[in-house]
PDB file of N, CA and C in Angstrom:
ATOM      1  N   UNK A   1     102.830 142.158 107.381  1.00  0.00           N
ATOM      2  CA  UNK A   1     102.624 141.525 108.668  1.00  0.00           C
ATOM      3  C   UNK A   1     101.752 140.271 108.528  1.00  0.00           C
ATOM      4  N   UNK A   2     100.746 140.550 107.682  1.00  0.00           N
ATOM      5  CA  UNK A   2     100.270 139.189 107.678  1.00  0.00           C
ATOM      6  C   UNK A   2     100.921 137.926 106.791  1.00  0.00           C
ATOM      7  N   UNK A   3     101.491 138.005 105.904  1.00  0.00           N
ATOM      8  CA  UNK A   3     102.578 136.943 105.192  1.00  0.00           C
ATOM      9  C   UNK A   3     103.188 136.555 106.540  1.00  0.00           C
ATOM     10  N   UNK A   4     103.816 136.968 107.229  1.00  0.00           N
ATOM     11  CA  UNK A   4     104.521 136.716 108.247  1.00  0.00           C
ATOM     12  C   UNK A   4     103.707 136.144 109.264  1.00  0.00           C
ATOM     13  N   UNK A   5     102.646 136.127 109.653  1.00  0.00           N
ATOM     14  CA  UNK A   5     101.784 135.829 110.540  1.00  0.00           C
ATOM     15  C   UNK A   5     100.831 134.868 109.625  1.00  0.00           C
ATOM     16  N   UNK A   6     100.986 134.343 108.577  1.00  0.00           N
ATOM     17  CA  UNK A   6     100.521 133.061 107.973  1.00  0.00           C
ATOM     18  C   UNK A   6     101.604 131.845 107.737  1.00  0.00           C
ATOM     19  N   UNK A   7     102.804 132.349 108.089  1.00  0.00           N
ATOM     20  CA  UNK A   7     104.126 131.274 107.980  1.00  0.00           C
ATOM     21  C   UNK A   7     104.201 131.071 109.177  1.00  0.00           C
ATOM     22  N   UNK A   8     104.283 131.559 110.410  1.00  0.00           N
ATOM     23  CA  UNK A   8     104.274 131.218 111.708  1.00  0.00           C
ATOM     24  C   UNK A   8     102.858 130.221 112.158  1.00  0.00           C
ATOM     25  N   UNK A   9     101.898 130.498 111.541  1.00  0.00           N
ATOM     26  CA  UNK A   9     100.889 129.608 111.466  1.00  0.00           C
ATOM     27  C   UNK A   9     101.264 128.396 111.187  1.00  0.00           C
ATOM     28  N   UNK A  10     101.841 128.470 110.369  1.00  0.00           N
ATOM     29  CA  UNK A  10     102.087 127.242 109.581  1.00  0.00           C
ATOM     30  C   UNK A  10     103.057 126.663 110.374  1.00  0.00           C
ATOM     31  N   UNK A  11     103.679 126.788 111.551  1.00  0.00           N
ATOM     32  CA  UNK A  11     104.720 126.293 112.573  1.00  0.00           C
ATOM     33  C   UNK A  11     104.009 126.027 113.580  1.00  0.00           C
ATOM     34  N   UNK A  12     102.846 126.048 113.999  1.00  0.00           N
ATOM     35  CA  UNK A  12     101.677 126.031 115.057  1.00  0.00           C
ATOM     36  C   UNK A  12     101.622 124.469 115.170  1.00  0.00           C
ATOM     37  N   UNK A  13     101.984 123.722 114.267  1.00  0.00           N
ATOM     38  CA  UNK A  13     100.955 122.128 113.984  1.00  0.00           C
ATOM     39  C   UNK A  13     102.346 121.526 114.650  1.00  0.00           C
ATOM     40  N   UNK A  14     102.489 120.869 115.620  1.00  0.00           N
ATOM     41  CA  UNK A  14     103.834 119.335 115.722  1.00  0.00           C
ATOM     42  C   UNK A  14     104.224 118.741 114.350  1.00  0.00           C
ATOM     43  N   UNK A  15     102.997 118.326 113.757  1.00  0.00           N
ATOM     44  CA  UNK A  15     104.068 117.368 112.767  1.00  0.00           C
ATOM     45  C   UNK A  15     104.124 118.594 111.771  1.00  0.00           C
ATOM     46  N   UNK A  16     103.541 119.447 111.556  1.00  0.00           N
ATOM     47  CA  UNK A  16     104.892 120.439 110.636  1.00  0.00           C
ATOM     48  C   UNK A  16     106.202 120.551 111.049  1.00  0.00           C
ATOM     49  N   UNK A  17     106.041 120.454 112.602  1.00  0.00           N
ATOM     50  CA  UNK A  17     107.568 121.351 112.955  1.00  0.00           C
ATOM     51  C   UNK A  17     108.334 119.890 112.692  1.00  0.00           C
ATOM     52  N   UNK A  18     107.605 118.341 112.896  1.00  0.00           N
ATOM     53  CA  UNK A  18     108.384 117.279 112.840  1.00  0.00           C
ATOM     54  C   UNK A  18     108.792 117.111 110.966  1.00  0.00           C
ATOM     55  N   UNK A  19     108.473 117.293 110.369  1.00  0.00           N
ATOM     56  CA  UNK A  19     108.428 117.562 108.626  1.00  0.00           C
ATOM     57  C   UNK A  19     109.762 118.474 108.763  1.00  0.00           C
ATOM     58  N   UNK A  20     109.491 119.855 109.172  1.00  0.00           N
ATOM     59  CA  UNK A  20     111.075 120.400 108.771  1.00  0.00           C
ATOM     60  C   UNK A  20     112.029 119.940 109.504  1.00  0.00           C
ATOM     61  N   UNK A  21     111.614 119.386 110.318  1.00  0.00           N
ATOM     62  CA  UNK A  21     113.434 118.485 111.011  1.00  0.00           C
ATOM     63  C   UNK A  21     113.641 117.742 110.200  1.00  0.00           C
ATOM     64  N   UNK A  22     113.057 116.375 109.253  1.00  0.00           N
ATOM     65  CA  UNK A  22     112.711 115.629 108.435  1.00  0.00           C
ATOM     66  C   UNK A  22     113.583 116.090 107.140  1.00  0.00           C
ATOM     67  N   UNK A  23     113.081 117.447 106.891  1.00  0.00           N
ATOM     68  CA  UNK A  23     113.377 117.832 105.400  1.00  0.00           C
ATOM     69  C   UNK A  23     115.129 118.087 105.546  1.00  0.00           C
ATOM     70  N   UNK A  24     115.273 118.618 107.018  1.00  0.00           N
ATOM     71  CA  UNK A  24     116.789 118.948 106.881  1.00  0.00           C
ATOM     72  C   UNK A  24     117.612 117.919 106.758  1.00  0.00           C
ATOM     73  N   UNK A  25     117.609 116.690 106.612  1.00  0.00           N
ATOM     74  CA  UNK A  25     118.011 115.679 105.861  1.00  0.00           C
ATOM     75  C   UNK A  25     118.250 115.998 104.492  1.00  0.00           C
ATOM     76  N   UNK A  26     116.863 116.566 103.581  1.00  0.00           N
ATOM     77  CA  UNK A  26     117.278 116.824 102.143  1.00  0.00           C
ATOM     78  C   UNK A  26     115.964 116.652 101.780  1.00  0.00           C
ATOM     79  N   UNK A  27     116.092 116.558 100.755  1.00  0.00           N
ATOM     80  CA  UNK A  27     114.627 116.283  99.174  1.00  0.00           C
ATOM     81  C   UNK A  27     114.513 114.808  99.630  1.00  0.00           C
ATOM     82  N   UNK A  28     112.750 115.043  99.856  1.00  0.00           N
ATOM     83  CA  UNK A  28     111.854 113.571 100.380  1.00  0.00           C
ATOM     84  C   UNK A  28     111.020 113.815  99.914  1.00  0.00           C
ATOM     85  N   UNK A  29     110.025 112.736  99.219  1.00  0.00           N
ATOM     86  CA  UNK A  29     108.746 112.576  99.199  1.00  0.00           C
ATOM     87  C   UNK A  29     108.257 112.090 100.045  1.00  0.00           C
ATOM     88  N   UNK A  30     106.612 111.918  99.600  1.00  0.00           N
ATOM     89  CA  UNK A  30     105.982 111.692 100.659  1.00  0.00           C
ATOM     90  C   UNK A  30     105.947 110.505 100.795  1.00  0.00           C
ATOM     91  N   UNK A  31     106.379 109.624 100.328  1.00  0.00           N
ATOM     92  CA  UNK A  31     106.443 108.363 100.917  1.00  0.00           C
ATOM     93  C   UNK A  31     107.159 108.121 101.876  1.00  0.00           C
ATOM     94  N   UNK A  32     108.542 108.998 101.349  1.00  0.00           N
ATOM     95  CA  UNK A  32     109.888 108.798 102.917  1.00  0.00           C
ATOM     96  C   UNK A  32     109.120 109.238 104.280  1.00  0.00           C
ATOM     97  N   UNK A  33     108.086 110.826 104.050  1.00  0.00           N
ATOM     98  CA  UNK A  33     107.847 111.047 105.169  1.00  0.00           C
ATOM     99  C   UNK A  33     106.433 110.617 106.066  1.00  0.00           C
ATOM    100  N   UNK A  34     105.631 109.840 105.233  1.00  0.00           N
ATOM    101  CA  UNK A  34     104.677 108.638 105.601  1.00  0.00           C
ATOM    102  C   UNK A  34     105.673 107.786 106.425  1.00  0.00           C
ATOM    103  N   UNK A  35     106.609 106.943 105.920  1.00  0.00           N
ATOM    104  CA  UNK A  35     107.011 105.674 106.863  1.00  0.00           C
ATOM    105  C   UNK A  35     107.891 106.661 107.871  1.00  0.00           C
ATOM    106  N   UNK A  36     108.767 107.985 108.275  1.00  0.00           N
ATOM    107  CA  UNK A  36     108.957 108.511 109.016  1.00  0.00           C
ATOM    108  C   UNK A  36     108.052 109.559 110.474  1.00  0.00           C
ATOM    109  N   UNK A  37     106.986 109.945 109.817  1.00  0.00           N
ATOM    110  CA  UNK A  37     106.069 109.889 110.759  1.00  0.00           C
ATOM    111  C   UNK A  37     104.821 109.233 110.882  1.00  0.00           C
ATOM    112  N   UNK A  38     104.877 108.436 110.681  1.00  0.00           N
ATOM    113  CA  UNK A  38     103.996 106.899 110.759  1.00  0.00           C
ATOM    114  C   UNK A  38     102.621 107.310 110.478  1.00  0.00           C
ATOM    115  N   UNK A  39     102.506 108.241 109.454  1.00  0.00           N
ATOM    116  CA  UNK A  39     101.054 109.074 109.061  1.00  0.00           C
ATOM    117  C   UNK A  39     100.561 108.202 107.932  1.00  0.00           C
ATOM    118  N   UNK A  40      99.099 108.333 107.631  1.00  0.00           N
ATOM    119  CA  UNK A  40      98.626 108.263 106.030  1.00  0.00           C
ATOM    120  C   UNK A  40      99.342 109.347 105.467  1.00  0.00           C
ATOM    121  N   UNK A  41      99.135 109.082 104.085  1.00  0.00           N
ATOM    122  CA  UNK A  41      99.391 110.251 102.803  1.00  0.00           C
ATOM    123  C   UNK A  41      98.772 110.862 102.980  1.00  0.00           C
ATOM    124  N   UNK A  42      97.454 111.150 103.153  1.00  0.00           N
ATOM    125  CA  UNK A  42      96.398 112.010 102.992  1.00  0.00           C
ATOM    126  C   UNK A  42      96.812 113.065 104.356  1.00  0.00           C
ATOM    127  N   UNK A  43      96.923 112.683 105.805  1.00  0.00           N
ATOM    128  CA  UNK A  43      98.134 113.872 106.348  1.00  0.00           C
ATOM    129  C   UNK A  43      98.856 114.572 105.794  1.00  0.00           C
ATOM    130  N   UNK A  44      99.948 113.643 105.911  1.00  0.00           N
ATOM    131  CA  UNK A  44     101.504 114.076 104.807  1.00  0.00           C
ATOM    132  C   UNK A  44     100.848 115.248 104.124  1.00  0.00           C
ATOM    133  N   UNK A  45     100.432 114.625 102.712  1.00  0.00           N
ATOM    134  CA  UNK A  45     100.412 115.266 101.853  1.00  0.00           C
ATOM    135  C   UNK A  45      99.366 116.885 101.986  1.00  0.00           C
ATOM    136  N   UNK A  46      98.592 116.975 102.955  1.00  0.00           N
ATOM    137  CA  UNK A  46      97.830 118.061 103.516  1.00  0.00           C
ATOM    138  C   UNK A  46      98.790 119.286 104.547  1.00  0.00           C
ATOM    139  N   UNK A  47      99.590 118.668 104.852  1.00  0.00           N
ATOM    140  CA  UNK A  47     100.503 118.932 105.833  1.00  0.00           C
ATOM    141  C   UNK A  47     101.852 119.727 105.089  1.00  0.00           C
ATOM    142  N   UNK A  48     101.960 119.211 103.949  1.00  0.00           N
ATOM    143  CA  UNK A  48     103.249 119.504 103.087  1.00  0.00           C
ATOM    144  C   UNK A  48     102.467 120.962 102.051  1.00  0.00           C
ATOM    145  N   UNK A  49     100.813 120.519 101.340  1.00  0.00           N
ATOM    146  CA  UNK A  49     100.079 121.709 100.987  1.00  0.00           C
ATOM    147  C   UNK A  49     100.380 122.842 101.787  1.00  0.00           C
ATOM    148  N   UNK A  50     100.102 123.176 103.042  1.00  0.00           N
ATOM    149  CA  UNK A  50     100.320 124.124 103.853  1.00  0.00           C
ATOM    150  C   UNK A  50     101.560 124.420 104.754  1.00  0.00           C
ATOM    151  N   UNK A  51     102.531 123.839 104.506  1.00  0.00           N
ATOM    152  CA  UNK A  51     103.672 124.484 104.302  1.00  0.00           C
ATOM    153  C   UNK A  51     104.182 124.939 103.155  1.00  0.00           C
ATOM    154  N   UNK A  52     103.694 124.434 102.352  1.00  0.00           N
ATOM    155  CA  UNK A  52     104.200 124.499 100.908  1.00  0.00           C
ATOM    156  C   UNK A  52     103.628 126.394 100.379  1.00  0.00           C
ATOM    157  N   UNK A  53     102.506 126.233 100.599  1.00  0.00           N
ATOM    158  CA  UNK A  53     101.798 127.153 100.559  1.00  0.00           C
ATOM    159  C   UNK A  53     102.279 128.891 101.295  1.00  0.00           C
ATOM    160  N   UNK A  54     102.651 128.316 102.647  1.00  0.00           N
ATOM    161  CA  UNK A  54     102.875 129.274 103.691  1.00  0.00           C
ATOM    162  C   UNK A  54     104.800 129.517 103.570  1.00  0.00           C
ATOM    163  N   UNK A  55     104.797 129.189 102.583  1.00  0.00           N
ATOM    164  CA  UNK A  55     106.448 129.345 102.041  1.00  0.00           C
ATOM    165  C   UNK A  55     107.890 128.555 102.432  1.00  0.00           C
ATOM    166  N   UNK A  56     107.399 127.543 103.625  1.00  0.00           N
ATOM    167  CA  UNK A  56     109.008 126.909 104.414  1.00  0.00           C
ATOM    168  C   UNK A  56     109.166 125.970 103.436  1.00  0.00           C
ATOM    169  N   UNK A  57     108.365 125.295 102.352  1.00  0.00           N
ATOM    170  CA  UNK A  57     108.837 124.656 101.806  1.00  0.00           C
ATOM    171  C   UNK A  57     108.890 124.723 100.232  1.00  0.00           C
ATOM    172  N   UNK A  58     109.629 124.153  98.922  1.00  0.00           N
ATOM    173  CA  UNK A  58     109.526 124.295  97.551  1.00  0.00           C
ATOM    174  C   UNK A  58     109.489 122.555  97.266  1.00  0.00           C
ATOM    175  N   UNK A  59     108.227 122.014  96.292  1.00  0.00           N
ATOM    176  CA  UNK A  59     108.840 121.079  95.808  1.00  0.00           C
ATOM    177  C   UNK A  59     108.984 120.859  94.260  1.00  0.00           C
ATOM    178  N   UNK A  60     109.330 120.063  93.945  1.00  0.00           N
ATOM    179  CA  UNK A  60     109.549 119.100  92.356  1.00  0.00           C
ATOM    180  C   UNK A  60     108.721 118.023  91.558  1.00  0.00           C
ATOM    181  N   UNK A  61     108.615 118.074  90.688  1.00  0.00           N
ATOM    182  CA  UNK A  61     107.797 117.145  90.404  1.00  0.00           C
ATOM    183  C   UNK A  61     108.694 115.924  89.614  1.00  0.00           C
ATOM    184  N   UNK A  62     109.006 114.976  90.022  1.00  0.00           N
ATOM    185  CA  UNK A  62     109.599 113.584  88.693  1.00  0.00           C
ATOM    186  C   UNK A  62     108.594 112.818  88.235  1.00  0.00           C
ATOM    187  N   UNK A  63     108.459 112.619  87.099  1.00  0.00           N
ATOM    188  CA  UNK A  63     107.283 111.834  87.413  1.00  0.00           C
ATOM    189  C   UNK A  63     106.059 111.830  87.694  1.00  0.00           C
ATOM    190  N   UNK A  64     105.548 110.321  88.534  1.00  0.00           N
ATOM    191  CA  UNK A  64     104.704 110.707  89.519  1.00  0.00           C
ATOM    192  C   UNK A  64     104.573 111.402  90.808  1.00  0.00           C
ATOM    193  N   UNK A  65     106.433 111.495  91.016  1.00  0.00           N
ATOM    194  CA  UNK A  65     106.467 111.683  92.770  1.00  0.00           C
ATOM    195  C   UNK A  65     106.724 113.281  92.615  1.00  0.00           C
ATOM    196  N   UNK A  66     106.696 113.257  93.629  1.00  0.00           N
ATOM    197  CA  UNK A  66     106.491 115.037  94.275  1.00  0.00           C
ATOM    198  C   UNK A  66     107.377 114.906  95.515  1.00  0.00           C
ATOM    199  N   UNK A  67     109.096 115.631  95.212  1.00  0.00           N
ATOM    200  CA  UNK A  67     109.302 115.944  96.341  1.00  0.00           C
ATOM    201  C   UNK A  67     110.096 117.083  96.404  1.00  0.00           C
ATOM    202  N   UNK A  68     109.738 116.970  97.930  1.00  0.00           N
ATOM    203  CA  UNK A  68     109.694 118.630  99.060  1.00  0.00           C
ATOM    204  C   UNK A  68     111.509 118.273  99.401  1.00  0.00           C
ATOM    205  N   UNK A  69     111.063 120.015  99.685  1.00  0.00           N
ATOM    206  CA  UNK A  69     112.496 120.526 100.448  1.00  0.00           C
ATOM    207  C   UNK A  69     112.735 122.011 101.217  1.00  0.00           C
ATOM    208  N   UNK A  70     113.635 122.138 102.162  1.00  0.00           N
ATOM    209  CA  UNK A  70     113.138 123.234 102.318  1.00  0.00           C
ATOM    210  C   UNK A  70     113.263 123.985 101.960  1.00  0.00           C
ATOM    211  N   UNK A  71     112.290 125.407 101.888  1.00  0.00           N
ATOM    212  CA  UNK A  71     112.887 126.681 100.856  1.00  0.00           C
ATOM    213  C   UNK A  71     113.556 127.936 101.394  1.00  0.00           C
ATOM    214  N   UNK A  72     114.398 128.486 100.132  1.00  0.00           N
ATOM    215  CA  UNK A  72     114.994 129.252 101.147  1.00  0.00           C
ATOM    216  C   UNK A  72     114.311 130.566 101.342  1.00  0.00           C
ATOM    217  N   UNK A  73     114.806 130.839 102.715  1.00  0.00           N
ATOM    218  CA  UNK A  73     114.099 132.105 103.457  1.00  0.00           C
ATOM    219  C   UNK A  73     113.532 133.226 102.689  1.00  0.00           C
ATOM    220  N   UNK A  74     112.268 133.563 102.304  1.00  0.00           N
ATOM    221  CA  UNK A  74     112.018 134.494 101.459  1.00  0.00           C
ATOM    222  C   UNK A  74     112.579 136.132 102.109  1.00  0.00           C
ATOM    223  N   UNK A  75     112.526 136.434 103.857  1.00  0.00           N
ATOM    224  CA  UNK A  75     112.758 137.337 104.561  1.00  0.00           C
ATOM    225  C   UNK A  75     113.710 137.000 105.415  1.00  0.00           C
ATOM    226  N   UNK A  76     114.321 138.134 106.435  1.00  0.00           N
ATOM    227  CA  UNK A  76     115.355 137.997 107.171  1.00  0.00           C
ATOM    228  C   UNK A  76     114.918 137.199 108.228  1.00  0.00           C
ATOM    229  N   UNK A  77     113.415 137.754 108.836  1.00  0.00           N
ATOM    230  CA  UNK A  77     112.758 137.407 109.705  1.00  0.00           C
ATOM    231  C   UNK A  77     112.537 135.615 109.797  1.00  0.00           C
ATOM    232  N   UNK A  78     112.420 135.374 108.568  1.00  0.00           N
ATOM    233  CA  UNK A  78     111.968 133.583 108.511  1.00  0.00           C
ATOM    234  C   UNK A  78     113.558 133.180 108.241  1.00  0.00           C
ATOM    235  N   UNK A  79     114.417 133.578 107.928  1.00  0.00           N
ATOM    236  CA  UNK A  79     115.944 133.265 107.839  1.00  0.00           C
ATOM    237  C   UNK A  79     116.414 132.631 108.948  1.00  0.00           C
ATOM    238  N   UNK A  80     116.191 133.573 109.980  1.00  0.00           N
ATOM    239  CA  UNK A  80     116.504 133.679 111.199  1.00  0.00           C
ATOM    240  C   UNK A  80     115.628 132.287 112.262  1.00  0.00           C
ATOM    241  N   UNK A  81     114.197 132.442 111.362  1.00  0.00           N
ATOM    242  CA  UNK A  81     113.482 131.657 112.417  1.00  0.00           C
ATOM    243  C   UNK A  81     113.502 129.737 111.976  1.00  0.00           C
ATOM    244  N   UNK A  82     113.710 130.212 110.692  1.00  0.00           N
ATOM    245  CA  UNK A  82     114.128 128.488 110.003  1.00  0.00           C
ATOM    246  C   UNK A  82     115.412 127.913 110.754  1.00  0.00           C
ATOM    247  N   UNK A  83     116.865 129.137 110.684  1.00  0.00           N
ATOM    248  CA  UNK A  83     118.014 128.457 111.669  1.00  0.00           C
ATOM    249  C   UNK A  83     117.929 128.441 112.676  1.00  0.00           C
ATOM    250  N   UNK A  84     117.239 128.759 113.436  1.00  0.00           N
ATOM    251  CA  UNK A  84     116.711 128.165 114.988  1.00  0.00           C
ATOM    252  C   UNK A  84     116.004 127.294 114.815  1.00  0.00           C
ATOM    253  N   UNK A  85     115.117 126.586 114.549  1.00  0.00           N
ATOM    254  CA  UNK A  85     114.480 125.745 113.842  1.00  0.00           C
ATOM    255  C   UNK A  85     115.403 124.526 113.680  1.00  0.00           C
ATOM    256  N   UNK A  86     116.377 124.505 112.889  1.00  0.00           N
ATOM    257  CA  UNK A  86     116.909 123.720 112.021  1.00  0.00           C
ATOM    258  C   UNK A  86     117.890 123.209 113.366  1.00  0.00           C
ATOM    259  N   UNK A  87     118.481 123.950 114.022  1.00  0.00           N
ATOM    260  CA  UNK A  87     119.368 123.736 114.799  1.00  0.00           C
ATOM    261  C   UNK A  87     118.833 123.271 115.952  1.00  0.00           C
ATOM    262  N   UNK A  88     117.689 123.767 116.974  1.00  0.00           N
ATOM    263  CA  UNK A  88     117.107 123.213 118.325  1.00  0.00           C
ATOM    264  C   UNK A  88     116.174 122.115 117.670  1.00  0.00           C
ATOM    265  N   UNK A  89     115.797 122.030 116.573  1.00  0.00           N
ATOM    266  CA  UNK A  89     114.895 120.473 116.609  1.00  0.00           C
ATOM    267  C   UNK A  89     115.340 119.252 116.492  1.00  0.00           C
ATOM    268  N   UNK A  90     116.622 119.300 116.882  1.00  0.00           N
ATOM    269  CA  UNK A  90     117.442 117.810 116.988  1.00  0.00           C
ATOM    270  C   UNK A  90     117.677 117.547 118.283  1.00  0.00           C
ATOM    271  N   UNK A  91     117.124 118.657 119.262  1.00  0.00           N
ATOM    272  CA  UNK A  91     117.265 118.114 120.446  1.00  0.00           C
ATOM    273  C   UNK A  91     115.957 117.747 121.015  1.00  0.00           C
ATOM    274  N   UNK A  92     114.825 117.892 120.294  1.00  0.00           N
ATOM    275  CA  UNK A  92     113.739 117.523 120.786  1.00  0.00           C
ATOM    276  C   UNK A  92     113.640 116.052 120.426  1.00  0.00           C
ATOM    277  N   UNK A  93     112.931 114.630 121.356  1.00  0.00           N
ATOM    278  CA  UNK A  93     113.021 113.419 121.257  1.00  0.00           C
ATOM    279  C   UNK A  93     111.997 113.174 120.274  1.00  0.00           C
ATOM    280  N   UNK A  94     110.810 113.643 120.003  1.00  0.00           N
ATOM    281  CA  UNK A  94     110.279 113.004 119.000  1.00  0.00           C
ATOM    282  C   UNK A  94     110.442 113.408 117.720  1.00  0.00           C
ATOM    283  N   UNK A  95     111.669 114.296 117.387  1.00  0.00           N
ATOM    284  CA  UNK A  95     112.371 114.948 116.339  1.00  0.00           C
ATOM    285  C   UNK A  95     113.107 113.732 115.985  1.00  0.00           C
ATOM    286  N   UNK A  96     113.863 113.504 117.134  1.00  0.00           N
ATOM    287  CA  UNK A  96     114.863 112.162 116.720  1.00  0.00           C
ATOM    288  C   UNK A  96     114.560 111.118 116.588  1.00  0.00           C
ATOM    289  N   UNK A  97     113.375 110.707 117.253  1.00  0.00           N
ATOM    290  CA  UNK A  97     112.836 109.417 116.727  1.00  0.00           C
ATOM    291  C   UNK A  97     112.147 109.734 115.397  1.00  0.00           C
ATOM    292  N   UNK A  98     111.542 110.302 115.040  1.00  0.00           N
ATOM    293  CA  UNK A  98     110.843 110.523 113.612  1.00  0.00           C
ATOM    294  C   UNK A  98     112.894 110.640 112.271  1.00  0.00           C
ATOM    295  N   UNK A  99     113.573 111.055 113.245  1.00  0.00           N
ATOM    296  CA  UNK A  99     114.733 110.748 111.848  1.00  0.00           C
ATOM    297  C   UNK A  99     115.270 109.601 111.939  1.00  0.00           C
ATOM    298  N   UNK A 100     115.268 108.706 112.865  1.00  0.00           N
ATOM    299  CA  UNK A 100     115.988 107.528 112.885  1.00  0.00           C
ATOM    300  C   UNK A 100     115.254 106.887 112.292  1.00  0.00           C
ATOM    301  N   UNK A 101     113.852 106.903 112.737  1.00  0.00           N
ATOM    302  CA  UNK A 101     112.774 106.092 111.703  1.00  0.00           C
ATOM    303  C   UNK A 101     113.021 106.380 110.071  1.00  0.00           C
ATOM    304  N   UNK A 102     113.099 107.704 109.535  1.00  0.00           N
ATOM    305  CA  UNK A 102     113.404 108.114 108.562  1.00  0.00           C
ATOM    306  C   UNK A 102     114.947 107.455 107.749  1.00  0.00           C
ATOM    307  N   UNK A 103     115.945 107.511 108.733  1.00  0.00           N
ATOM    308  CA  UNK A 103     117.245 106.659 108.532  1.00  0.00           C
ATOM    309  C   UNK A 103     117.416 105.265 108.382  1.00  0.00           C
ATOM    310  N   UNK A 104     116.592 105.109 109.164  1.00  0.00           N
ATOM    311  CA  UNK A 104     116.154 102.889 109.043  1.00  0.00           C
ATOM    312  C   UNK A 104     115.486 103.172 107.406  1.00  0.00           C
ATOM    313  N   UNK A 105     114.368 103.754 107.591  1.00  0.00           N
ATOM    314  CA  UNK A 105     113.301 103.729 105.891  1.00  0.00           C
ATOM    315  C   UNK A 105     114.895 103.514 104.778  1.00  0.00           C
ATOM    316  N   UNK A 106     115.082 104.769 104.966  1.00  0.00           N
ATOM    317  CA  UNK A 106     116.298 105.246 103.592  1.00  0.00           C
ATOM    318  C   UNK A 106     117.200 104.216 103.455  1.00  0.00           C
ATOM    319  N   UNK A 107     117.481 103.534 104.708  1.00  0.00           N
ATOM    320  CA  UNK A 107     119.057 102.635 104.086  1.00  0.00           C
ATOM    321  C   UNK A 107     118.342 101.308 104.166  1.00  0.00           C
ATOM    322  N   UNK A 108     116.827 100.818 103.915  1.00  0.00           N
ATOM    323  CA  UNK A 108     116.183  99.917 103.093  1.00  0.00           C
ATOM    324  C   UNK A 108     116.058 100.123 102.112  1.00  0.00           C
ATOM    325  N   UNK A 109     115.870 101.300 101.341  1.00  0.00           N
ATOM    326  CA  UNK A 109     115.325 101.784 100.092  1.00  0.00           C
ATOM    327  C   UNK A 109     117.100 102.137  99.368  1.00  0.00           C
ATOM    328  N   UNK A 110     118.139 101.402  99.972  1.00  0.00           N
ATOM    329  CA  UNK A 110     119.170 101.942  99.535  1.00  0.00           C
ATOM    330  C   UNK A 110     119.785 102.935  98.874  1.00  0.00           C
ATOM    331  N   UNK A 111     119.151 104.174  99.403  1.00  0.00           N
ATOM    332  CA  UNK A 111     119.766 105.541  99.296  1.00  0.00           C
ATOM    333  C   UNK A 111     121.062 105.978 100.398  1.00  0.00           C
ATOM    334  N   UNK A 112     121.074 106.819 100.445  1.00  0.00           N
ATOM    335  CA  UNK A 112     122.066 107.166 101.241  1.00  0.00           C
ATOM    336  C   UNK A 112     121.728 107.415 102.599  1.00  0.00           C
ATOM    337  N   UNK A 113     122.687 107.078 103.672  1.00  0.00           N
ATOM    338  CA  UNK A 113     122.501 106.465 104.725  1.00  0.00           C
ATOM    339  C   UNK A 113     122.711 108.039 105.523  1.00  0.00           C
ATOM    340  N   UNK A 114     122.004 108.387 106.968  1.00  0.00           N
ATOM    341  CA  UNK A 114     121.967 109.675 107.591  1.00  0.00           C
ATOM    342  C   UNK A 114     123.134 109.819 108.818  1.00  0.00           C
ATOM    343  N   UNK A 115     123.488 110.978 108.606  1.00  0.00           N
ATOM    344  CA  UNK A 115     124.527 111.418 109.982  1.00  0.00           C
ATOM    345  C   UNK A 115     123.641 111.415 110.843  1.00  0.00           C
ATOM    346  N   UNK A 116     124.016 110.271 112.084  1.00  0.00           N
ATOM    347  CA  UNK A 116     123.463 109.848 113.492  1.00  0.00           C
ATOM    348  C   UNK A 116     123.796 111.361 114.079  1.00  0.00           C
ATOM    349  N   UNK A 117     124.907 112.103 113.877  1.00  0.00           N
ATOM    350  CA  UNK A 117     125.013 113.627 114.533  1.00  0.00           C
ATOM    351  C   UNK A 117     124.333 114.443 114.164  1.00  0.00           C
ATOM    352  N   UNK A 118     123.433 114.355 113.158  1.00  0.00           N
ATOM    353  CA  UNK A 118     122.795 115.313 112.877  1.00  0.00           C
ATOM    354  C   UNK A 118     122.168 115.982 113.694  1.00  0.00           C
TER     355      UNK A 118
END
């Protein structure tokens, strides 16, 4: 009960919940998600610790960069609560403005460009 009641914690903060709308795009560092939610690193990267930590997310290391993604559901319970998640946070507006911002960033940095339907 408490694993479970330290990952729901970790859904308590806005810009966490704005980070996993973010991630469902794909594998970002923190730079993509600095110029997407218009944060310092030192956020970001505090912000990504404690999800990271509290299990919604896994990342990689290349390099210097470090990037996140989301992880998959360790329980049924967070299975369940990530695809609700994943699915109602595209209808929230500052969900969508934090990915369009994210979509402008990416197709400067000429990566691959985001489904506006998402």
């Amino acid at each position: 009960m408490e694993v479970l009641a330290e990952r729901l914690k970790a859904l308590s903060d806005p810009t966490r919940l704005r980070v996993v709308r973010l991630l469902d795009h794909g594998e970002l560092c923190v730079c993509d998600l600095m110029e997407a939610l218009d944060l310092p690193q030192s956020k970001v990267s505090r912000h990504m610790s404690f999800l990271k930590k509290s299990g919604w997310v896994t990342s990689r290391r290349s390099g210097k960069w470090v990037y996140y993604s989301l992880a998959t559901p360790e329980d049924p319970i967070q299975a369940r609560i990530s695809t609700v998640l994943r699915q109602d946070l595209k209808q929230v507006p500052q969900a969508g403005e934090d990915y369009q911002r994210l979509c402008d960033y990416l197709k400067t940095k000429d990566q691959e460009t985001c489904n506006q339907v998402d």
